[in-house]
Protein backbone atom coordinates (compact mmCIF):
# COMPACT_ATOMS: atom_id res chain seq x y z
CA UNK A 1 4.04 7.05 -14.31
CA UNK A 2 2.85 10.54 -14.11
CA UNK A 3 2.53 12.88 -10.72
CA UNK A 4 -1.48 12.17 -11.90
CA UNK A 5 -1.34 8.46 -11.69
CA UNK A 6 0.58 8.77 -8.93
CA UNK A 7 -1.75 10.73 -7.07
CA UNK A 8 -4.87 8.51 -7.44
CA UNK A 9 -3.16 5.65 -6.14
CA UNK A 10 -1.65 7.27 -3.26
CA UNK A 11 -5.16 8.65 -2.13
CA UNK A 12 -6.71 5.08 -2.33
CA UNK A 13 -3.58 4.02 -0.30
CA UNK A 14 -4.62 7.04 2.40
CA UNK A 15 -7.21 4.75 3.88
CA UNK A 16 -6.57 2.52 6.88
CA UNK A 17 -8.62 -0.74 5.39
CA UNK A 18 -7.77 0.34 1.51
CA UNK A 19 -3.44 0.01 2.96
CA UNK A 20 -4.52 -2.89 4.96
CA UNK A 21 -6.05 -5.23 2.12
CA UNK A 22 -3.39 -4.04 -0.02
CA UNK A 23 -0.94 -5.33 2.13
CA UNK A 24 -2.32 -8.38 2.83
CA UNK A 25 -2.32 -9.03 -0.72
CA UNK A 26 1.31 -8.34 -1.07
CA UNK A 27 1.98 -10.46 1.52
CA UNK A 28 0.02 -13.18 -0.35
CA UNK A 29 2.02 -13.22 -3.40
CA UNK A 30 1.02 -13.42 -6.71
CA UNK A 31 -1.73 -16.54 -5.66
CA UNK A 32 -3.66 -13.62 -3.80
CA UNK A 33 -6.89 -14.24 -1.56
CA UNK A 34 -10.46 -14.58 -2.02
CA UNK A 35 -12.63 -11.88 -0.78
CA UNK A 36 -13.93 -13.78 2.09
CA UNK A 37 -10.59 -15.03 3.27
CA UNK A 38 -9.57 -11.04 3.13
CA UNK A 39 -12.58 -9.72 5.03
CA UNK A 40 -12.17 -12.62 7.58
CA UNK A 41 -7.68 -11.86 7.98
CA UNK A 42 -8.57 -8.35 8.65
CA UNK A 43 -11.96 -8.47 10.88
CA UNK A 44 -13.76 -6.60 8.43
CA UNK A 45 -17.76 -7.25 7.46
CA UNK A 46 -17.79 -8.49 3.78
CA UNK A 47 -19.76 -5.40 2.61
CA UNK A 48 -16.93 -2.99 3.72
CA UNK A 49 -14.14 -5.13 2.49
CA UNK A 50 -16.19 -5.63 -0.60
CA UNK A 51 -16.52 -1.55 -0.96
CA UNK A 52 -12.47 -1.28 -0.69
CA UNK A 53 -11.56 -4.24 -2.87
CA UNK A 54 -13.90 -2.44 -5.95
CA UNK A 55 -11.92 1.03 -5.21
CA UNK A 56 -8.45 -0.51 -4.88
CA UNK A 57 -9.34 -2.73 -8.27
CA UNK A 58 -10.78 0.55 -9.96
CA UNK A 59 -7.97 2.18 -9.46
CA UNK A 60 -5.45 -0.71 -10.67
CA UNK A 61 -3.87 -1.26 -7.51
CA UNK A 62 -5.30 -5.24 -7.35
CA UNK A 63 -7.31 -7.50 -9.94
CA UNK A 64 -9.83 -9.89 -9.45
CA UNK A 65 -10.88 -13.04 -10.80
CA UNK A 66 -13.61 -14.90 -10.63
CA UNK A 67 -13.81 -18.25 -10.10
CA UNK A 68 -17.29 -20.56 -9.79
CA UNK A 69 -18.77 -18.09 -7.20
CA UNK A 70 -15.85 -16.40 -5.86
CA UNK A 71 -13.55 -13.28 -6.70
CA UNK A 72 -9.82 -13.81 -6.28
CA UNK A 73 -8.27 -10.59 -5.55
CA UNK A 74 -4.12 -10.55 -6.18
CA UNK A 75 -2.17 -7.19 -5.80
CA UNK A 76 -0.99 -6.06 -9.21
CA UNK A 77 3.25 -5.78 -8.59
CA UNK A 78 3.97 -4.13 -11.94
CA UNK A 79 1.91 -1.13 -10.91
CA UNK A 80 3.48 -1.30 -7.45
CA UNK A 81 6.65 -1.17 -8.93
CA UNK A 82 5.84 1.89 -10.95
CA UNK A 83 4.48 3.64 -7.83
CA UNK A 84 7.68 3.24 -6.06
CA UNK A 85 10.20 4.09 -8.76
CA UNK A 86 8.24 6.66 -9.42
CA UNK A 87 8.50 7.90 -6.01
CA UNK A 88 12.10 7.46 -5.65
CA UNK A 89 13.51 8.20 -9.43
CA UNK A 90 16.45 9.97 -9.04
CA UNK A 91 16.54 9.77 -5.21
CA UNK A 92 19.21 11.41 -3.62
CA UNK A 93 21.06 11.59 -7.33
CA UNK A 94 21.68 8.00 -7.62
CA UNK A 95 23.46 7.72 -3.96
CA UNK A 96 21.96 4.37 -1.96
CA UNK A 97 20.29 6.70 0.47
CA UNK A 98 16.80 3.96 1.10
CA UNK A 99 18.83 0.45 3.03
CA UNK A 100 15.37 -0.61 3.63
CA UNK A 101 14.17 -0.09 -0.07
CA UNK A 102 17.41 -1.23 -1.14
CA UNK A 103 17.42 -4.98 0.96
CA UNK A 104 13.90 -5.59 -1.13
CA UNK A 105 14.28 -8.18 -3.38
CA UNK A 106 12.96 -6.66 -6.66
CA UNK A 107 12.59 -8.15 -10.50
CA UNK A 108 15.39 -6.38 -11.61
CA UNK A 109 17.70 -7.52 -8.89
CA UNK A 110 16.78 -11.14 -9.56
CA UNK A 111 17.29 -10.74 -13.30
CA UNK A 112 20.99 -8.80 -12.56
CA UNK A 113 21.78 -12.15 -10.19
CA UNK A 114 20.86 -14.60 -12.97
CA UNK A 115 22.67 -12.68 -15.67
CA UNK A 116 25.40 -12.73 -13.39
CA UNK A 117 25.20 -16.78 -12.73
């Protein structure tokens, strides 16, 4: 990821409702939410969480996909993951300086376990 790429999905991360969905859909794993289930978990009128979900999905942060009548929205981990290694590559050069970072359970930590088993 470039400081460009970066950048964009930062900003769309700057707003209160944008970080909020976004959460929400982390929290929901890869099975993700439909947009009325989001708008009604965060108090939000459907237009308004309908404006964010098409900003955070333009940008790549989520995807949607529609089923029958309804858009499922799931947060799109690989491009999380590239946001945060690429905001802490090289981190304190290579010391564990993030414990909270560092406690996540991450792809490659699961893939070092079961290489390990």
């Amino acid at each position: 990821m470039e400081i460009k790429g970066a950048a964009l999905l930062l900003s769309a991360l700057g707003h209160e409702a944008r970080l909020s969905i976004f959460r929400l859909l982390v929290e929901a794993g890869p099975a993700g939410l439909n947009a009325g289930a989001i708008s009604e978990a965060l108090a939000m009128p459907p237009a308004s969480a309908s404006f964010h979900l098409a900003h955070l999905s333009r940008v790549g942060l989520i995807q949607g996909q529609r089923t029958h009548r309804f858009i499922h929205y799931s947060a799109n981990f690989a491009g999380m993951d590239g946001l945060i290694d690429f905001l802490t590559r090289n981190c304190c050069q290579g010391e564990a300086c993030l414990p909270l970072t560092g406690a996540c359970d991450t792809r490659q930590k699961r893939r070092q376990r079961a290489a390990g088993d």
